[in-house]
C-alpha atoms as a PDB file:
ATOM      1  CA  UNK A   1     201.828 149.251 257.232  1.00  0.00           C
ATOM      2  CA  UNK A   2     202.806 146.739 259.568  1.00  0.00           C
ATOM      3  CA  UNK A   3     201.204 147.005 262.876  1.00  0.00           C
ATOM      4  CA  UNK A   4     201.145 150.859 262.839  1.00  0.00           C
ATOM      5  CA  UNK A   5     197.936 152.310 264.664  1.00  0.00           C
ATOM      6  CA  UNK A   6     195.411 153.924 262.359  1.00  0.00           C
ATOM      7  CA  UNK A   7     195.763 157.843 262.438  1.00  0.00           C
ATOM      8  CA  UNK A   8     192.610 160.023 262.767  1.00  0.00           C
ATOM      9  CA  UNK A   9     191.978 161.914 259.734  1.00  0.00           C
ATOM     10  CA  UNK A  10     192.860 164.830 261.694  1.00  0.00           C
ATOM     11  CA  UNK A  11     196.268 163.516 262.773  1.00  0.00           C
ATOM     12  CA  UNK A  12     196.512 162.452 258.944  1.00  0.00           C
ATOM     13  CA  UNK A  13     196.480 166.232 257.432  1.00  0.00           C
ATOM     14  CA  UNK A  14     197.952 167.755 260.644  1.00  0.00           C
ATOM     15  CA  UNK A  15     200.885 165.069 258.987  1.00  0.00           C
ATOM     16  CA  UNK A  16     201.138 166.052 255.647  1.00  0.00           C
ATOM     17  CA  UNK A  17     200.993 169.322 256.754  1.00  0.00           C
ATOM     18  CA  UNK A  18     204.491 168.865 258.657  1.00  0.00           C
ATOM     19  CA  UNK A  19     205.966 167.222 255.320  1.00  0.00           C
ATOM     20  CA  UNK A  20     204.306 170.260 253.432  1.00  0.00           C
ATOM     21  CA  UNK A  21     206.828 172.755 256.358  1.00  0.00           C
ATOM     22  CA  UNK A  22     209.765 170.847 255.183  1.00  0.00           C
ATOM     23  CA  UNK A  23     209.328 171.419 251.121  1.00  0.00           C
ATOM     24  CA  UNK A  24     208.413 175.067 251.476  1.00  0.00           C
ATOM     25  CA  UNK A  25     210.968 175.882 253.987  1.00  0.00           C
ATOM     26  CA  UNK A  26     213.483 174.515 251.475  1.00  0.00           C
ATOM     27  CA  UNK A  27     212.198 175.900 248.467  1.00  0.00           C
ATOM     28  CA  UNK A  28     212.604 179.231 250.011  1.00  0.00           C
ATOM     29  CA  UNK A  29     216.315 178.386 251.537  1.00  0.00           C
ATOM     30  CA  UNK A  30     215.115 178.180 255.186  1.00  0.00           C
ATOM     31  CA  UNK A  31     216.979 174.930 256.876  1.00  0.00           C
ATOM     32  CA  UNK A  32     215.003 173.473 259.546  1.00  0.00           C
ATOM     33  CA  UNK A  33     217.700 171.857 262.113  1.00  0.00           C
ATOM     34  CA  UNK A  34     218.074 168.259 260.484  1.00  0.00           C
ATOM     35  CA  UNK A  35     216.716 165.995 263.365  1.00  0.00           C
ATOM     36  CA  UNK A  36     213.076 168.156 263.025  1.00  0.00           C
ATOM     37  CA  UNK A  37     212.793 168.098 259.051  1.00  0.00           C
ATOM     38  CA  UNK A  38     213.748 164.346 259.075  1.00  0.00           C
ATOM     39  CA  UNK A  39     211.176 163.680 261.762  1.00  0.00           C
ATOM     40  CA  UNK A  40     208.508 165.536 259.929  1.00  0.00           C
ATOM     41  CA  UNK A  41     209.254 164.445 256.930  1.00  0.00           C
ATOM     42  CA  UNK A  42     208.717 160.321 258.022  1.00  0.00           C
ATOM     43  CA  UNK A  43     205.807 161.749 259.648  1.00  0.00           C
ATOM     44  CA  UNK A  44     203.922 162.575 256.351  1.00  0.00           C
ATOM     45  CA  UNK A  45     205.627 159.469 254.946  1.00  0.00           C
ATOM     46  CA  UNK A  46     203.305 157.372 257.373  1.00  0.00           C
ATOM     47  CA  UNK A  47     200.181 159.493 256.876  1.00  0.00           C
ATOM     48  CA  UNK A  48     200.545 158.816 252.594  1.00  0.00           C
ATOM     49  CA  UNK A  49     201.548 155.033 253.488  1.00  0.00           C
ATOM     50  CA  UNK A  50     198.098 154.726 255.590  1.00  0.00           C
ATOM     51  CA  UNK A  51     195.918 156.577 252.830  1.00  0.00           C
ATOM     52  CA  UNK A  52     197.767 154.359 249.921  1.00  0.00           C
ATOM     53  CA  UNK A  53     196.743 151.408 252.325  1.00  0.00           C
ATOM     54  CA  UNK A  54     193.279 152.957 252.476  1.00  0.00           C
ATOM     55  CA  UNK A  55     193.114 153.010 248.694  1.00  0.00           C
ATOM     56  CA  UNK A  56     194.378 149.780 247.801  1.00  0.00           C
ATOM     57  CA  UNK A  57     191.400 148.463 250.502  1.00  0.00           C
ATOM     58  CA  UNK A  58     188.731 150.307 248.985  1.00  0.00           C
ATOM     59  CA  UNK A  59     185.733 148.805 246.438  1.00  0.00           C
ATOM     60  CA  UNK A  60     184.073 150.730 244.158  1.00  0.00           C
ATOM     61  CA  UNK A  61     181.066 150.823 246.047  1.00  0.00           C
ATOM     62  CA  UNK A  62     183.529 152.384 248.636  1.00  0.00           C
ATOM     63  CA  UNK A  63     184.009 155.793 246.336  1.00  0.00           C
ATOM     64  CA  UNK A  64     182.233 158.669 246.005  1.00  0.00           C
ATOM     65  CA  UNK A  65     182.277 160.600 242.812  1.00  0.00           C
ATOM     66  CA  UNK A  66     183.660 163.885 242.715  1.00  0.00           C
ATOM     67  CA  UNK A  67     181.525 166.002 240.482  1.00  0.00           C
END
């Protein structure tokens, strides 16, 4: 990510959550007007680009375990 500002993790989900709009409105035939679903759609492209980022910066000590 070069030189992109660091989302929240609020501003992350609210993100994907756009992206997520765009898949279920066309798995159920629903067209969002082109300019809206392309803008959401690089907007949950950035938010998995910063947590990939996030990953690939992380040491084990870093995780937690999900149990």
């Amino acid at each position: 990510m070069r030189n992109s500002p660091r989302m929240s993790t609020h501003a992350l989900c609210s993100n994907l959550g756009y992206a997520n709009r765009v898949a279920m409105d066309f798995a159920d035939k629903r067209v969002l007007p082109r300019e809206m679903a392309r803008e959401y759609l690089q907007m949950g492209a950035r938010a998995i680009m910063q947590m990939w980022h996030d990953l690939e910066q992380e040491t084990p000590a870093d995780c937690k375990a999900i149990a």
